[in-house]
PDB file of N, CA and C in Angstrom:
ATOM      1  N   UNK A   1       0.820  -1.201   0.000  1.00  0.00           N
ATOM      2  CA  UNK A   1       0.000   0.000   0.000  1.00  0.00           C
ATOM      3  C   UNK A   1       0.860   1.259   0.000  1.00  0.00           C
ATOM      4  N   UNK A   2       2.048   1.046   0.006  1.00  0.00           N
ATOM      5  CA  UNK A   2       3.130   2.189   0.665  1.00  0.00           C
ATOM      6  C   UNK A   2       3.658   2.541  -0.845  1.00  0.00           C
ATOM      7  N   UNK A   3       3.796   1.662  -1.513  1.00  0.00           N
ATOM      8  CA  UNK A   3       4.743   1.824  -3.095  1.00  0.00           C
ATOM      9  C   UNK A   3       4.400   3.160  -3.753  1.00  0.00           C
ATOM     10  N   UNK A   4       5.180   3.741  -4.637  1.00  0.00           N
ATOM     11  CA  UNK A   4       4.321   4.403  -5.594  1.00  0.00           C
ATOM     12  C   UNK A   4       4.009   4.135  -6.986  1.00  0.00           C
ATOM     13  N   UNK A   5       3.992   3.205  -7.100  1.00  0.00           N
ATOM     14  CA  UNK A   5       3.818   2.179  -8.187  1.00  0.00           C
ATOM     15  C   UNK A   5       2.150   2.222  -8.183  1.00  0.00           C
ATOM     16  N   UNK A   6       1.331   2.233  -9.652  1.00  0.00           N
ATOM     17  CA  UNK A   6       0.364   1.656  -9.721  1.00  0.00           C
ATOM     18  C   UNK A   6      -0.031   0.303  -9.318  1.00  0.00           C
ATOM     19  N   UNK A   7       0.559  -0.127  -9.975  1.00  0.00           N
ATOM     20  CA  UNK A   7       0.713  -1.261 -10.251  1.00  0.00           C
ATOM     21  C   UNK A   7      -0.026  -2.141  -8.824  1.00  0.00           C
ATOM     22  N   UNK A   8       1.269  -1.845  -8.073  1.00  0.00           N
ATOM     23  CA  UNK A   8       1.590  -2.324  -6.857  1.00  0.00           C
ATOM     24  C   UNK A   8      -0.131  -2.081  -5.993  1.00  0.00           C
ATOM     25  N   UNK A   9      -0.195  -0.528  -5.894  1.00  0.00           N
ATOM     26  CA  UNK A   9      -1.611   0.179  -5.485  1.00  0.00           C
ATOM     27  C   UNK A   9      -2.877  -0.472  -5.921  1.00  0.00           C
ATOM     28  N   UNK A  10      -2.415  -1.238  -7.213  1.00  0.00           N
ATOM     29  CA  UNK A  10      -4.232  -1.778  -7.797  1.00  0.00           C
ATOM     30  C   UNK A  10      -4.136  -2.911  -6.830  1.00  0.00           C
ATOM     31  N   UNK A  11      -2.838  -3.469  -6.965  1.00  0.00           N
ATOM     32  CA  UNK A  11      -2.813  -5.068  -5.850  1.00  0.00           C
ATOM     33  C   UNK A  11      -3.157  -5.060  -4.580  1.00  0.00           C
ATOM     34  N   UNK A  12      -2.759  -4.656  -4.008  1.00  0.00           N
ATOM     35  CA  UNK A  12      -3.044  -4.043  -2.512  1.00  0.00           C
ATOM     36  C   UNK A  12      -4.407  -3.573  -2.421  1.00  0.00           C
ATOM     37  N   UNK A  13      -5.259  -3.049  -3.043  1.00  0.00           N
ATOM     38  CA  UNK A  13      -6.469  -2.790  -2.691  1.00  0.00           C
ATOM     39  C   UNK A  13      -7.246  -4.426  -3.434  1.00  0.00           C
ATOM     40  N   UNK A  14      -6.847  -4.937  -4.169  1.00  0.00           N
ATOM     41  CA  UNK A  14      -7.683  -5.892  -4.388  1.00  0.00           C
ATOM     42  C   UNK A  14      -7.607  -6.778  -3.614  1.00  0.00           C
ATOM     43  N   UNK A  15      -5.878  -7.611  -2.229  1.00  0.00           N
ATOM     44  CA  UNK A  15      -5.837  -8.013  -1.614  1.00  0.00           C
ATOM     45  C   UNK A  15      -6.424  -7.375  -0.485  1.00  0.00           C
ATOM     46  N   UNK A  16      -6.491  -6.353  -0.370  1.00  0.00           N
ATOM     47  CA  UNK A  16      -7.420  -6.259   0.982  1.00  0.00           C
ATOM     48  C   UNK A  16      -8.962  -6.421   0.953  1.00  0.00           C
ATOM     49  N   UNK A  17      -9.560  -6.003  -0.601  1.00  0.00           N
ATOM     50  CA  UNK A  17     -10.386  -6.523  -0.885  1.00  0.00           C
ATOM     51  C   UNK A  17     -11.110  -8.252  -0.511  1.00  0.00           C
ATOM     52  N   UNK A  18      -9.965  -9.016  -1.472  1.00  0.00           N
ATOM     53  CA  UNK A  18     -10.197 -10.078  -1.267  1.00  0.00           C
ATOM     54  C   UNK A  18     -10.152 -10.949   0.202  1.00  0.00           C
ATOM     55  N   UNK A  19      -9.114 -10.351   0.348  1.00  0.00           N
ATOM     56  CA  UNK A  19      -8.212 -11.560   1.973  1.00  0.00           C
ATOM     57  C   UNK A  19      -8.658 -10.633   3.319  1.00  0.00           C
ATOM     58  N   UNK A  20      -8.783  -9.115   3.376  1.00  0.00           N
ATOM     59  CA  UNK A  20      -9.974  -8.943   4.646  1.00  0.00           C
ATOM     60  C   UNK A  20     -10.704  -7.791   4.234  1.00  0.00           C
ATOM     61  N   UNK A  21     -12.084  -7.973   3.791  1.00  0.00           N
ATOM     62  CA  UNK A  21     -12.804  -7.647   3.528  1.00  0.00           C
ATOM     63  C   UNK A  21     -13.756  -6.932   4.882  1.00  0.00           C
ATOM     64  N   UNK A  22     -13.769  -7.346   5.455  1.00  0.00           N
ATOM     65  CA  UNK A  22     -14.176  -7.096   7.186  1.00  0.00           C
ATOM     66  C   UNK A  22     -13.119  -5.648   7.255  1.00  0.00           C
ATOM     67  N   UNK A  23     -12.418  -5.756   7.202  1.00  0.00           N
ATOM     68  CA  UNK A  23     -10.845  -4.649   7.553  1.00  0.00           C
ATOM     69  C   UNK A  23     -11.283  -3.557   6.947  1.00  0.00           C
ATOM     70  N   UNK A  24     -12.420  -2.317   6.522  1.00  0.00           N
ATOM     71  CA  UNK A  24     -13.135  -1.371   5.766  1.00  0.00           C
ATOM     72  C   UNK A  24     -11.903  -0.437   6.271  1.00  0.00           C
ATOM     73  N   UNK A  25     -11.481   0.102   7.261  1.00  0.00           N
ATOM     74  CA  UNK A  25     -10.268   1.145   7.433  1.00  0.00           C
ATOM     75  C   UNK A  25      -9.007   1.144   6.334  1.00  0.00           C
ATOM     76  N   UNK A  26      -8.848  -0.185   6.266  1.00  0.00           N
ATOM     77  CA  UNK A  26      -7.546  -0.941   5.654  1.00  0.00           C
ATOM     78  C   UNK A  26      -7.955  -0.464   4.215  1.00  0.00           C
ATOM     79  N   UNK A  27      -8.880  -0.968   3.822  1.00  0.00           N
ATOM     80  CA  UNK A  27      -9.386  -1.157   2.322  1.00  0.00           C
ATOM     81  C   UNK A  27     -10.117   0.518   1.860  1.00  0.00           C
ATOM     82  N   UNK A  28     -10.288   1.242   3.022  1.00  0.00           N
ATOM     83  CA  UNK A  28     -10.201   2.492   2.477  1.00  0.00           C
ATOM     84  C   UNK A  28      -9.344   3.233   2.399  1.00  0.00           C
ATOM     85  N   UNK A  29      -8.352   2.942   3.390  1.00  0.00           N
ATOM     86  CA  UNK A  29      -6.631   3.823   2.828  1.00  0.00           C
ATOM     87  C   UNK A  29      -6.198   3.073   1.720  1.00  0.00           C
ATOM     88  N   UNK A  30      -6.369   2.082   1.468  1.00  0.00           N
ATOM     89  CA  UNK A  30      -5.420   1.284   0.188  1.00  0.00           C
ATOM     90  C   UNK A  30      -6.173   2.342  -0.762  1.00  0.00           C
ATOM     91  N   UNK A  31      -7.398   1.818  -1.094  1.00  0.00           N
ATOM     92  CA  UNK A  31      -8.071   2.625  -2.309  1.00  0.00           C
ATOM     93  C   UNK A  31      -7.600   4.131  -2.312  1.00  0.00           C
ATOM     94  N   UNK A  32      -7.411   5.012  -0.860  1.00  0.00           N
ATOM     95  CA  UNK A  32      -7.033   6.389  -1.309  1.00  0.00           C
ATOM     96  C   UNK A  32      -5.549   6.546  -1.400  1.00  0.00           C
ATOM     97  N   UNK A  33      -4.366   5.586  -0.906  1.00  0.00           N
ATOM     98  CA  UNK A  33      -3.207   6.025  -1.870  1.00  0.00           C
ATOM     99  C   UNK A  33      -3.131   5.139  -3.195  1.00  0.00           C
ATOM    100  N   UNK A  34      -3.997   4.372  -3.218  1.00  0.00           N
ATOM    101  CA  UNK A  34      -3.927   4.280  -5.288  1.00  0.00           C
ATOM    102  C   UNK A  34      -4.653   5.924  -5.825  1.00  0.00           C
ATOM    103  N   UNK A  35      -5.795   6.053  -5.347  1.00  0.00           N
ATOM    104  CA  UNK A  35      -5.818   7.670  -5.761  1.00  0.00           C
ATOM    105  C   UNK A  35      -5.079   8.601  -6.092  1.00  0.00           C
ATOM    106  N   UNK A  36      -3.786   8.718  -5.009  1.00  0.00           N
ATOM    107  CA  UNK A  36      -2.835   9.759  -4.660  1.00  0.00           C
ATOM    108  C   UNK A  36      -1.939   9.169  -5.687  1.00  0.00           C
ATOM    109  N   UNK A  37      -1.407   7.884  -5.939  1.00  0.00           N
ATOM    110  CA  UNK A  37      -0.728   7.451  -7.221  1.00  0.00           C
ATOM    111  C   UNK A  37      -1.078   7.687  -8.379  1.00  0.00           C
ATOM    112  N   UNK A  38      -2.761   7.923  -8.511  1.00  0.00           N
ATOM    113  CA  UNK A  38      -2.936   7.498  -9.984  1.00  0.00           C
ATOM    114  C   UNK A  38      -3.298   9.149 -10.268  1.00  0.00           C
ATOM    115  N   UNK A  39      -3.110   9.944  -9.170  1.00  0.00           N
ATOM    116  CA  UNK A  39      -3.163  11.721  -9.608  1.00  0.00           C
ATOM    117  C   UNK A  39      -1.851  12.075  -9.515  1.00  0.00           C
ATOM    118  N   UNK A  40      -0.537  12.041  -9.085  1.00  0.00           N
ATOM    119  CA  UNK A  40       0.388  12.367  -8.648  1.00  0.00           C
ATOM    120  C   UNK A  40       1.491  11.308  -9.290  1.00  0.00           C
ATOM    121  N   UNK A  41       1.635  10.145  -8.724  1.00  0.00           N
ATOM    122  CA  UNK A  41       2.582   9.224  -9.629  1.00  0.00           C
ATOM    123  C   UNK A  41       3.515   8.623  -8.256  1.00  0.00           C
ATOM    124  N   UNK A  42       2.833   9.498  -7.189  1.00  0.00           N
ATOM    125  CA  UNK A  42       3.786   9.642  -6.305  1.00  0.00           C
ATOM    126  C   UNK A  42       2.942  10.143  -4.772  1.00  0.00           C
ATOM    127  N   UNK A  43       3.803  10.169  -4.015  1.00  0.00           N
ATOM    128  CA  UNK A  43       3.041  10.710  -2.489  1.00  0.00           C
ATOM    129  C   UNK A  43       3.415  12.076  -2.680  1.00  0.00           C
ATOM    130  N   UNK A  44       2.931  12.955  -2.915  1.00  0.00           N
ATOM    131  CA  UNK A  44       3.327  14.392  -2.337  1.00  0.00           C
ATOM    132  C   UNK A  44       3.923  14.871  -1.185  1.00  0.00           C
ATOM    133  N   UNK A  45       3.270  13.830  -0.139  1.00  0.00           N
ATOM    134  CA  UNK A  45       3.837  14.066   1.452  1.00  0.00           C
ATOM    135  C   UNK A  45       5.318  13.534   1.707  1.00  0.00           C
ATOM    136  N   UNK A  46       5.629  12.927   0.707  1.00  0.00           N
ATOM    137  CA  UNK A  46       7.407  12.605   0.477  1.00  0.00           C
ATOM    138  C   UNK A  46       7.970  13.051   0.349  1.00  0.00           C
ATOM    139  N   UNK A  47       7.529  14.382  -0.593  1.00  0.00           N
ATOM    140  CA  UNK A  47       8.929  14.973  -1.030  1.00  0.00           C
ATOM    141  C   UNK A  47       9.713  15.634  -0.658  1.00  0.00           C
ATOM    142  N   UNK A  48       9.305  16.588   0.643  1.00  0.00           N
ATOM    143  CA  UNK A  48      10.821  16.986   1.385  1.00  0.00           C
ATOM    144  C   UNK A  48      11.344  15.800   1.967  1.00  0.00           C
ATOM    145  N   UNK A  49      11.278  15.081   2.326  1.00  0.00           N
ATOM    146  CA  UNK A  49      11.885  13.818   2.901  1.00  0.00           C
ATOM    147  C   UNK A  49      12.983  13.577   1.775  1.00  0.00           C
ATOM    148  N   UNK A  50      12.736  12.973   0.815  1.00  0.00           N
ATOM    149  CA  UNK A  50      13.279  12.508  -0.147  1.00  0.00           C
ATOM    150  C   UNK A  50      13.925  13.764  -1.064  1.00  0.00           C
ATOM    151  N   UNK A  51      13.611  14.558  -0.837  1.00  0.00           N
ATOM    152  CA  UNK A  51      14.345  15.824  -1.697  1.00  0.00           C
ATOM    153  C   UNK A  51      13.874  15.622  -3.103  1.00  0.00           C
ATOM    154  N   UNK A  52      12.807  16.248  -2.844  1.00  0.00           N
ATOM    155  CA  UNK A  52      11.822  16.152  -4.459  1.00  0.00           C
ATOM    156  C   UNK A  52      11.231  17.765  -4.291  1.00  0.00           C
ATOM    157  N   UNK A  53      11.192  18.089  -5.404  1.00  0.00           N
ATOM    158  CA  UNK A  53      10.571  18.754  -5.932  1.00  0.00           C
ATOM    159  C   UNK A  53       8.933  18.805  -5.761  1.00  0.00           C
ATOM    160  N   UNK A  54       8.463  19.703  -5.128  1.00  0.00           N
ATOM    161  CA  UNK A  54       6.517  19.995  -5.055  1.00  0.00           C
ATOM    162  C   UNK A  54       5.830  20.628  -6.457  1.00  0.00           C
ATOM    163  N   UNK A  55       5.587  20.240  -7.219  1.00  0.00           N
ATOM    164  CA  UNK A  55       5.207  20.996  -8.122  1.00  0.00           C
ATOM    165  C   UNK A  55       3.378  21.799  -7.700  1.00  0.00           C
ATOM    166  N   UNK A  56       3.382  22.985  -8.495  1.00  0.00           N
ATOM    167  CA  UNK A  56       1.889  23.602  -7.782  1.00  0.00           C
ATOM    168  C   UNK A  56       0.963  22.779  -7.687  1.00  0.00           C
ATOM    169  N   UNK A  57       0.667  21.427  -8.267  1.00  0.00           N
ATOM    170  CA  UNK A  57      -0.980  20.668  -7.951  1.00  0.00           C
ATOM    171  C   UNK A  57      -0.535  20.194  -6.733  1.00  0.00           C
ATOM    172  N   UNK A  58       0.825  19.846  -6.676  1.00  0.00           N
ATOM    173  CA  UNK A  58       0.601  18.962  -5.196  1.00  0.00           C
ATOM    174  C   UNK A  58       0.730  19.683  -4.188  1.00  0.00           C
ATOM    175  N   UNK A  59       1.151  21.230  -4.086  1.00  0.00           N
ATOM    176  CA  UNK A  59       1.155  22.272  -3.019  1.00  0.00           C
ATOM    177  C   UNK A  59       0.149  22.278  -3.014  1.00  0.00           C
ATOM    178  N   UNK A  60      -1.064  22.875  -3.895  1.00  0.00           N
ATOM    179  CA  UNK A  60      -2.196  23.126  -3.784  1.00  0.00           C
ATOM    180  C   UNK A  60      -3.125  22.014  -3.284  1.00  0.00           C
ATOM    181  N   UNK A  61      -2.921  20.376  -3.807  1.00  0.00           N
ATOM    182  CA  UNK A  61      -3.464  19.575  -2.642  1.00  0.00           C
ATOM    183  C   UNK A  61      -3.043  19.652  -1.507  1.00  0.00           C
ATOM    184  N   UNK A  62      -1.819  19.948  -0.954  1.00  0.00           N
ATOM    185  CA  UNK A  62      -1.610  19.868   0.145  1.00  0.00           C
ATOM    186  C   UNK A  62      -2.251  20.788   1.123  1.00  0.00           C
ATOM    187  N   UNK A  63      -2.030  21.925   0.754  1.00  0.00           N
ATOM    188  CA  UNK A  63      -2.764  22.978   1.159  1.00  0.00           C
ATOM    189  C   UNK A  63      -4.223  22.635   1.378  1.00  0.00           C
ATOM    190  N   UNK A  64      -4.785  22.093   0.844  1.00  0.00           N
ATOM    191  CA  UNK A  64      -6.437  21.511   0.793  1.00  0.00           C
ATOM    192  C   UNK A  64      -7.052  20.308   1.433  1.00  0.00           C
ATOM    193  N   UNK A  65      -5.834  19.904   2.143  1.00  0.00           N
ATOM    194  CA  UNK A  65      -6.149  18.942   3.152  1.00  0.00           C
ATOM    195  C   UNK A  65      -5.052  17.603   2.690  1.00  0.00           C
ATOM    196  N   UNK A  66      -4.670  17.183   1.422  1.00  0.00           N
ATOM    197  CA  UNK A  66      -4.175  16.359   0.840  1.00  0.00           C
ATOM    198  C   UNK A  66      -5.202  15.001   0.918  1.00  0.00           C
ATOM    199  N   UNK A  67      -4.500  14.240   1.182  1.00  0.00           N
ATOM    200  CA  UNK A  67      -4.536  13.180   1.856  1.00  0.00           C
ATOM    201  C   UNK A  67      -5.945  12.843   2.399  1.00  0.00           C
ATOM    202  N   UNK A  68      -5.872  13.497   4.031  1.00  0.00           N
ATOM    203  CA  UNK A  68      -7.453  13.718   4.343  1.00  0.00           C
ATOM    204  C   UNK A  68      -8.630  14.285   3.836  1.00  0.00           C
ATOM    205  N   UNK A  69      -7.975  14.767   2.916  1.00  0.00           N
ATOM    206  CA  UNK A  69      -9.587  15.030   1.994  1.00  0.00           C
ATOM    207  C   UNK A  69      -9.638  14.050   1.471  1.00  0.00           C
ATOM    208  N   UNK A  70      -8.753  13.301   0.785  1.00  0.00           N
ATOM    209  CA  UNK A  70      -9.341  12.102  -0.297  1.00  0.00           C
ATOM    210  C   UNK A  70      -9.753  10.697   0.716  1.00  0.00           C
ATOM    211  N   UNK A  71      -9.342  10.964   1.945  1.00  0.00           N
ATOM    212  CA  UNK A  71      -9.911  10.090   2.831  1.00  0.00           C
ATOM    213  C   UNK A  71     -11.670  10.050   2.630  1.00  0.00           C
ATOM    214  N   UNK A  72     -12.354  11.720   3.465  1.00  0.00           N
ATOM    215  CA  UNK A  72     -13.054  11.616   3.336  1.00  0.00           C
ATOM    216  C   UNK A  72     -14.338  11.430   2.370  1.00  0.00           C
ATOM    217  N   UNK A  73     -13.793  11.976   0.761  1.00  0.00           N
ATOM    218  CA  UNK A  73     -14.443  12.233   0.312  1.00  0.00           C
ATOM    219  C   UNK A  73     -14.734  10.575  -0.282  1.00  0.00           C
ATOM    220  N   UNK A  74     -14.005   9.428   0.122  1.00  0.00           N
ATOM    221  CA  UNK A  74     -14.082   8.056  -0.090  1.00  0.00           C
ATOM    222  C   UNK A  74     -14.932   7.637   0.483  1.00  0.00           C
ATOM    223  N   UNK A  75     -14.805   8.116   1.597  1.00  0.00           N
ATOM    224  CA  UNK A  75     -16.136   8.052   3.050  1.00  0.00           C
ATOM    225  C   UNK A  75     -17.864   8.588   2.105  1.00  0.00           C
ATOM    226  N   UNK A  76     -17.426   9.375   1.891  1.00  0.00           N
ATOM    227  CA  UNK A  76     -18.789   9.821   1.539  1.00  0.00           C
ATOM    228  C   UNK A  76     -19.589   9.131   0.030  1.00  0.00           C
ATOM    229  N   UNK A  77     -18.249   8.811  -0.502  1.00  0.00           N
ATOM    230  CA  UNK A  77     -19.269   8.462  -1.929  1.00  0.00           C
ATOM    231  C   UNK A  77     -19.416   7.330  -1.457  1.00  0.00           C
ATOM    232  N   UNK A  78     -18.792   6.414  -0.321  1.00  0.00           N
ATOM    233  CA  UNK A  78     -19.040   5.262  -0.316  1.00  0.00           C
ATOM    234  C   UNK A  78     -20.811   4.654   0.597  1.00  0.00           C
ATOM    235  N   UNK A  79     -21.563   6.373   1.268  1.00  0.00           N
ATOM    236  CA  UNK A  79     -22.930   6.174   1.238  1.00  0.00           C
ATOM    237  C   UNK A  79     -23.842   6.047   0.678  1.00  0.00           C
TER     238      UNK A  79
END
């Protein structure tokens, strides 16, 4: 769930899918960093760590909650 690999992100949500399905916390962070991969390519919240470059969409998500917004807004479509 950690990679920034698609790839990796589609797997991980389908194993949590499949193997604990009960686990809804689990299987809603998987699904929102494949999100953050499949808008970004990458974690945004990495890149001073790693000495990357922020380009303006990912300041501007960040600024907007990042992360926890795409939490919730998973929450919500999922009513």
């Amino acid at each position: 769930m950690h990679s920034e690999n698609l790839v990796d992100q589609d797997r991980a949500v389908r194993l949590f899918h499949e193997r604990m399905p009960e686990a809804e916390s689990s299987l809603l962070h998987a699904r929102a960093h494949r999100e953050v991969i499949r808008d970004f390519g990458r974690f945004p919240f990495r890149n001073k760590a790693l000495g990357r470059e922020t380009s303006e969409a990912e300041a501007e998500w960040l600024e907007q909650s990042g992360y926890g917004a795409v939490v919730e807004r998973l929450k919500s479509d999922a009513k």
